[in-house]
Protein backbone atom coordinates (compact mmCIF):
# COMPACT_ATOMS: atom_id res chain seq x y z
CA UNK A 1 0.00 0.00 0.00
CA UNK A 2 1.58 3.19 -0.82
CA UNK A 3 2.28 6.18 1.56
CA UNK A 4 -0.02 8.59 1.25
CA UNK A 5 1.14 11.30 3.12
CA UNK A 6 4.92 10.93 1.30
CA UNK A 7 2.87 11.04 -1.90
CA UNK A 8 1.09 14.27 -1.11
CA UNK A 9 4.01 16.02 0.07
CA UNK A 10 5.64 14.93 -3.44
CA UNK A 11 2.63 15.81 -5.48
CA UNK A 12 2.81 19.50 -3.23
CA UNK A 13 6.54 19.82 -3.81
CA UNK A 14 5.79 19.09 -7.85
CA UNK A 15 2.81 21.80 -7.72
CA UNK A 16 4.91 24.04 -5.90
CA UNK A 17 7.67 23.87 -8.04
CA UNK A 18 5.43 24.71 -11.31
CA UNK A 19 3.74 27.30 -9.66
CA UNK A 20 6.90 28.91 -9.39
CA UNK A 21 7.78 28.56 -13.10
CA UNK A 22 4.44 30.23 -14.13
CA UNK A 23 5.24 32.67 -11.53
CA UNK A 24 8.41 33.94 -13.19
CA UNK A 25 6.45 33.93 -16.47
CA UNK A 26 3.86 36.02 -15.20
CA UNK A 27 5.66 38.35 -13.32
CA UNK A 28 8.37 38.49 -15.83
CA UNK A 29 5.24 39.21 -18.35
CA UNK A 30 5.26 42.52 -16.24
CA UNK A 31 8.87 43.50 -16.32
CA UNK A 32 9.07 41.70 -12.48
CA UNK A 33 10.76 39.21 -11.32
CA UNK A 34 8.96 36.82 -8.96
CA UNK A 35 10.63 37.97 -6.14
CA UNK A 36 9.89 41.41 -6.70
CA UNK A 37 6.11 40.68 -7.31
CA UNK A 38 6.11 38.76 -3.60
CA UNK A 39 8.01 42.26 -2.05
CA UNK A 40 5.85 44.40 -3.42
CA UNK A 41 2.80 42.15 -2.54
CA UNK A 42 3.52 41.83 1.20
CA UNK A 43 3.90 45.08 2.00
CA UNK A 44 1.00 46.65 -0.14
CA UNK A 45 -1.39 46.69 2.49
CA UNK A 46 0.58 48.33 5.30
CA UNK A 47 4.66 49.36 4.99
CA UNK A 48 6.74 46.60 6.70
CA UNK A 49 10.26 46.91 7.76
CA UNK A 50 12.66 44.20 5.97
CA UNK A 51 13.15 42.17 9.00
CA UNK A 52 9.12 42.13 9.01
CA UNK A 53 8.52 40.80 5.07
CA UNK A 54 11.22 38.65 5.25
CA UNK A 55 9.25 36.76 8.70
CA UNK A 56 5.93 36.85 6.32
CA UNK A 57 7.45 35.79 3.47
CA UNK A 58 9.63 33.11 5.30
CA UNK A 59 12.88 33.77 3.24
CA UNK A 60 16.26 35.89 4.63
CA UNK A 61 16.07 39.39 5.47
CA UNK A 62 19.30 39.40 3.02
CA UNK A 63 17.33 38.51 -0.15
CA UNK A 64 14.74 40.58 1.12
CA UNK A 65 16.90 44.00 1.40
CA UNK A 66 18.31 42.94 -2.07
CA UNK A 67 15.32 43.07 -3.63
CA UNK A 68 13.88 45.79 -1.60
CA UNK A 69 16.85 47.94 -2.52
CA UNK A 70 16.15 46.79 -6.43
CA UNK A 71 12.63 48.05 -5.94
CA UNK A 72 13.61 51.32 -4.34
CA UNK A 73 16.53 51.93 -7.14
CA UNK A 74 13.22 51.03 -10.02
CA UNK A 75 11.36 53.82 -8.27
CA UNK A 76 8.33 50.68 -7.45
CA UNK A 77 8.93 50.86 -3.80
CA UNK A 78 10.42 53.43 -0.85
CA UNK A 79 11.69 53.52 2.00
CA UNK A 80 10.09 56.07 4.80
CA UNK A 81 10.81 56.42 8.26
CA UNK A 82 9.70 54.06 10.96
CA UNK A 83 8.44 55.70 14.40
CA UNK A 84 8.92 53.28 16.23
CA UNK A 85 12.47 52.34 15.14
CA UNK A 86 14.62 54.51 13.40
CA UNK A 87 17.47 52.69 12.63
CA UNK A 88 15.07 50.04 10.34
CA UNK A 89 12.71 52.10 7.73
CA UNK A 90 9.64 51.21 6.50
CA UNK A 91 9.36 49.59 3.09
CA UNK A 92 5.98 51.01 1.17
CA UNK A 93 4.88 51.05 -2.35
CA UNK A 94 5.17 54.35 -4.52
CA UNK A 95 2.61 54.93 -7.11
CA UNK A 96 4.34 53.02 -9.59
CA UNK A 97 4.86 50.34 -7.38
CA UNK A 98 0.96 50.24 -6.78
CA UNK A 99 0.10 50.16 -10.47
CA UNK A 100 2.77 47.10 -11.30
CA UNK A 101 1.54 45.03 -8.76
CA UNK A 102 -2.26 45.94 -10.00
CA UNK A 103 -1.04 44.90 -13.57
CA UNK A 104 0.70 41.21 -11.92
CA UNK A 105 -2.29 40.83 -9.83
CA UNK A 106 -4.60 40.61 -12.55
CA UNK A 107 -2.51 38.81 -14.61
CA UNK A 108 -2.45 36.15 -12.25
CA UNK A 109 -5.95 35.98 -11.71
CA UNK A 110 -7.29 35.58 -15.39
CA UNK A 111 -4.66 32.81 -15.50
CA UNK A 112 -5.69 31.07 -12.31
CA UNK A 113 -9.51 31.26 -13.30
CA UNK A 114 -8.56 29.56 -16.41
CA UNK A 115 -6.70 27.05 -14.67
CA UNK A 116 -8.89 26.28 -12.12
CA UNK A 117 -12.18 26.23 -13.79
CA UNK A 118 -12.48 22.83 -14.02
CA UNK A 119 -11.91 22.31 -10.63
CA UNK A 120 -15.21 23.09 -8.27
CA UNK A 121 -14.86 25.45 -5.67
CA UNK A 122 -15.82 23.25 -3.07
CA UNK A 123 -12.89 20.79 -3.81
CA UNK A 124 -10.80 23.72 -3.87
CA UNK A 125 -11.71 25.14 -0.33
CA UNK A 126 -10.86 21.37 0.72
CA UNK A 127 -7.39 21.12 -0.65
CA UNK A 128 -6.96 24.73 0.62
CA UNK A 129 -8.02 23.48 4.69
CA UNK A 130 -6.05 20.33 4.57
CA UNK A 131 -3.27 22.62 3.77
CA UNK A 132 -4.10 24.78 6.24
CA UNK A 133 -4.40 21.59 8.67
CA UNK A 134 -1.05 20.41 7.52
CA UNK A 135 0.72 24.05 8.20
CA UNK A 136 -0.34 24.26 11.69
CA UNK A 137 1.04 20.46 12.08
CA UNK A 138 4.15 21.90 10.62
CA UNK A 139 4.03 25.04 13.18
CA UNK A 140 3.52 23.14 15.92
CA UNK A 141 6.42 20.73 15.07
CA UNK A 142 8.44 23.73 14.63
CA UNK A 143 7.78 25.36 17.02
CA UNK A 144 6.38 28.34 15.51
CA UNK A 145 2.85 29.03 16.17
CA UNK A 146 1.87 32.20 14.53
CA UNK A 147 4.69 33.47 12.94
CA UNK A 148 2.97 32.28 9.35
């Protein structure tokens, strides 16, 4: 009898994987680079230091402030100054910024509509709270409980 939960994490590692391919294509599509499109995306609701968007976006605060800086330097992001610690800015989206990840945004969900409309929503709100199920598992194994 196979393993079914070593199967699932291959099959997520395998969607994950081409997910980020047709990431790169769409963001790249917009003159973005995946990585930028994530940057801008997590701080576009409220300006987040480095240190913060790399925690929510669970990479380094080293690739973050590389890619921050490129986003500052293409005149899609700023930094402004942080009240409440002045030695680490704020990271926040300038006008152009806004408008790029508006253009990325949309591009990314005509494609997803077309790729999941064969799949009903209800089976889609499943997969979506095993996942959630299996990310607390992982939090709590980690030790990490609400830092995703």
């Amino acid at each position: 009898m196979p393993d079914e939960a070593a199967l699932l994490v291959a099959d997520v590692f395998e969607a994950a994987g081409a997910l980020r391919r047709l990431g790169e294509k769409t963001a790249a599509a917009q003159g973005l680079t995946q990585a930028r499109w994530q940057v801008l995306s997590v701080v576009s609701e409220d300006p987040l230091t480095v240190p913060q968007a790399a925690r929510r976006l669970g990479v380094s605060r080293q690739n973050v402030q590389r890619v921050a800086n490129d986003l500052a330097a293409l005149g899609l992001a700023a930094y402004t100054p942080n009240p409440e610690h002045r030695g680490s800015p704020l990271l926040t989206l300038t006008p152009r910024g806004k408008e790029s990840l508006a253009r990325v945004t949309d591009t990314a969900a005509k494609l997803h509509r077309t790729l999941f409309a064969a799949i009903p929503d209800e089976d889609i709100r499943a997969t979506r709270d095993t996942l959630r199920q299996l990310l607390t598992a992982l939090d709590r194994h980690e030790g990490t409980a609400g830092k995703r």
